[in-house]
C-alpha atoms as a PDB file:
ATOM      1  CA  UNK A   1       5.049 216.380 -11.472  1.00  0.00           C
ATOM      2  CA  UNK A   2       6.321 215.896 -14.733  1.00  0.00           C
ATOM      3  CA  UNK A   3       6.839 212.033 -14.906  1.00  0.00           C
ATOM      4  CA  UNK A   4       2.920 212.072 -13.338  1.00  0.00           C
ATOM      5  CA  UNK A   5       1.729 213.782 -16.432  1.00  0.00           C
ATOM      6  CA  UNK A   6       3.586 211.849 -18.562  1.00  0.00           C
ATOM      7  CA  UNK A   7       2.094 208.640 -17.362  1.00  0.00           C
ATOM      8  CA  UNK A   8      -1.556 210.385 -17.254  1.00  0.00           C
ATOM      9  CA  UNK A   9      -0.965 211.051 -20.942  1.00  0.00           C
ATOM     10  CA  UNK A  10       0.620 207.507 -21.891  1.00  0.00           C
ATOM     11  CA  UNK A  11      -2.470 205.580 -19.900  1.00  0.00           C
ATOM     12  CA  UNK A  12      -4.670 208.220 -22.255  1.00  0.00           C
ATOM     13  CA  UNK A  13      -3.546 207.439 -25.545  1.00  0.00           C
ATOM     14  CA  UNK A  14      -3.444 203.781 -24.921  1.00  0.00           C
ATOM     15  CA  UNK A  15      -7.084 203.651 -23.893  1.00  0.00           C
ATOM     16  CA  UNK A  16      -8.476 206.243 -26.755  1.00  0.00           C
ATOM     17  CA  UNK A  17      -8.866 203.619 -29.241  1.00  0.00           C
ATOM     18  CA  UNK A  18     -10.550 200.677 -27.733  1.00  0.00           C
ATOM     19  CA  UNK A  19     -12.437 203.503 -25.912  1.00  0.00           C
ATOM     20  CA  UNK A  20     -13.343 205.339 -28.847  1.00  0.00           C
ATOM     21  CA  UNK A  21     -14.550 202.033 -30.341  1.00  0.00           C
ATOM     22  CA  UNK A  22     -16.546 200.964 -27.988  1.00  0.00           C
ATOM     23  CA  UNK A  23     -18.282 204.559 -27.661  1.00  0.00           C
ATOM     24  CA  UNK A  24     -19.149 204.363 -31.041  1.00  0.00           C
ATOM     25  CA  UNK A  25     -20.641 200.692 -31.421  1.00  0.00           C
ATOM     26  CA  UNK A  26     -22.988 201.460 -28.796  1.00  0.00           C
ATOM     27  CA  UNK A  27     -23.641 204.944 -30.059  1.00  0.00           C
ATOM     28  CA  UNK A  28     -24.510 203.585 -33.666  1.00  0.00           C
ATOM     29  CA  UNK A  29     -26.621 200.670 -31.818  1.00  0.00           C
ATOM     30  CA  UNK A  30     -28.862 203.468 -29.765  1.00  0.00           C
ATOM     31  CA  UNK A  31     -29.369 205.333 -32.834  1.00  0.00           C
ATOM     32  CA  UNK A  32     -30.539 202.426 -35.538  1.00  0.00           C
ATOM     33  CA  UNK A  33     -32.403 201.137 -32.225  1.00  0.00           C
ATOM     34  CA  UNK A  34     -33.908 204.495 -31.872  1.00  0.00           C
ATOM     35  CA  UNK A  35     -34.581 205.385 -35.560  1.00  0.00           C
ATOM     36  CA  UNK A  36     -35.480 201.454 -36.703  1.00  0.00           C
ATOM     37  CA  UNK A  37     -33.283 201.904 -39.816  1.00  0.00           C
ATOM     38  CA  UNK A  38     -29.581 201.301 -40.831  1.00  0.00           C
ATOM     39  CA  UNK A  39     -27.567 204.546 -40.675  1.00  0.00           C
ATOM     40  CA  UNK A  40     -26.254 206.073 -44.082  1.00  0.00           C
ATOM     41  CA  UNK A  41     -22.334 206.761 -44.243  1.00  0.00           C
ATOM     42  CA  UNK A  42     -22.918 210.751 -42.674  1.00  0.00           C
ATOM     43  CA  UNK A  43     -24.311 209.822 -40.044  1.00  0.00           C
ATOM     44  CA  UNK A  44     -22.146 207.071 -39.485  1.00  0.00           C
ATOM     45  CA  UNK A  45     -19.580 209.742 -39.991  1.00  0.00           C
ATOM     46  CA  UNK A  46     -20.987 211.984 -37.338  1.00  0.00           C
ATOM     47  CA  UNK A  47     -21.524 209.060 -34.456  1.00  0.00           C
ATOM     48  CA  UNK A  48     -17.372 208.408 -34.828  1.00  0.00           C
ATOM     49  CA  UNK A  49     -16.713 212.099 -34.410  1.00  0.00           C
ATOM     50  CA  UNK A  50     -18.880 211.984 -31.711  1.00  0.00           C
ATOM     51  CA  UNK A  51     -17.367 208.596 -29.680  1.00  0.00           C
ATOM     52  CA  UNK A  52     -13.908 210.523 -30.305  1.00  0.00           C
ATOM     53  CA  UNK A  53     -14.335 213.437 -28.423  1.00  0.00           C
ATOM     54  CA  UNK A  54     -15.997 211.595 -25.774  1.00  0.00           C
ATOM     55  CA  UNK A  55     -13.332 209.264 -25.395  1.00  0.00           C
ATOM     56  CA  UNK A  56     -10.941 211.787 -25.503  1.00  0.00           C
ATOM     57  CA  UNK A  57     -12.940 213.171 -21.977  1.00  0.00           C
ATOM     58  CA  UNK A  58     -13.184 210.003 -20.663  1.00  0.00           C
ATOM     59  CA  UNK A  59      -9.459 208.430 -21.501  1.00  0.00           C
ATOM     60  CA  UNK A  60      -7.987 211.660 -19.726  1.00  0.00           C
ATOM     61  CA  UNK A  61     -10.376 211.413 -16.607  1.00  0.00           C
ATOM     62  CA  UNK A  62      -9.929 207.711 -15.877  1.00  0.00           C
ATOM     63  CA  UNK A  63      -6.412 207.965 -16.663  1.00  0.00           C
ATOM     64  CA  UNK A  64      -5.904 210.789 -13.988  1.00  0.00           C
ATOM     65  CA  UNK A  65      -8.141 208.914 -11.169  1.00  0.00           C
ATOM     66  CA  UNK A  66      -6.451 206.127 -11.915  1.00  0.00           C
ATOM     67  CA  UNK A  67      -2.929 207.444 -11.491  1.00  0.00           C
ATOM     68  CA  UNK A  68      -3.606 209.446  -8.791  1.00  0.00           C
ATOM     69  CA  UNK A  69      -5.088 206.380  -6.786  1.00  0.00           C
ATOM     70  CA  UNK A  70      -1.256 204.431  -7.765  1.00  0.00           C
ATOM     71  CA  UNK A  71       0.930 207.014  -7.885  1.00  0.00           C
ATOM     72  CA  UNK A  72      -0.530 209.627  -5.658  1.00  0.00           C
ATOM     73  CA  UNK A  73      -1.189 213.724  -5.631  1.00  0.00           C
ATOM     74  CA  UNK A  74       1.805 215.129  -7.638  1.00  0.00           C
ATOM     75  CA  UNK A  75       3.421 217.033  -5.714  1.00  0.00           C
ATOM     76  CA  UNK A  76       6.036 220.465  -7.601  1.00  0.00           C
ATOM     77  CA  UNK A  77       9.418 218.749  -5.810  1.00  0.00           C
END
């Protein structure tokens, strides 16, 4: 059980930051798309926040899917 969360966690934090990079290009993209203006430096600000705490979601999920489809259901023994 424990080495399975450790691996969930490891596969996590090695996809946050491409993850959280790409969340946020497209994020600011949509929005000067959407508002037909550059963004100033807060809201710039407030899209990384943003692609961070989705990626955080998203790192955790894949990482568990994918670890459960290799490694399999953890089992307590």
């Amino acid at each position: 059980m424990l080495n399975f969360i450790i691996w969930v966690l490891l596969l996590a934090a090695l996809l946050f930051w491409p993850m959280s990079k790409l969340v946020f290009v497209l994020s600011v993209r949509r929005l000067q798309r959407k508002l037909a203006r550059d963004l100033n430096e807060s809201e710039v600000a407030g899209q990384m926040n943003r692609a961070r705490i989705i990626s955080v979601f998203v790192s955790v999920l894949f990482s568990y899917l994918y670890n459960l489809s290799t490694i399999g259901m953890p089992t307590g023994g």
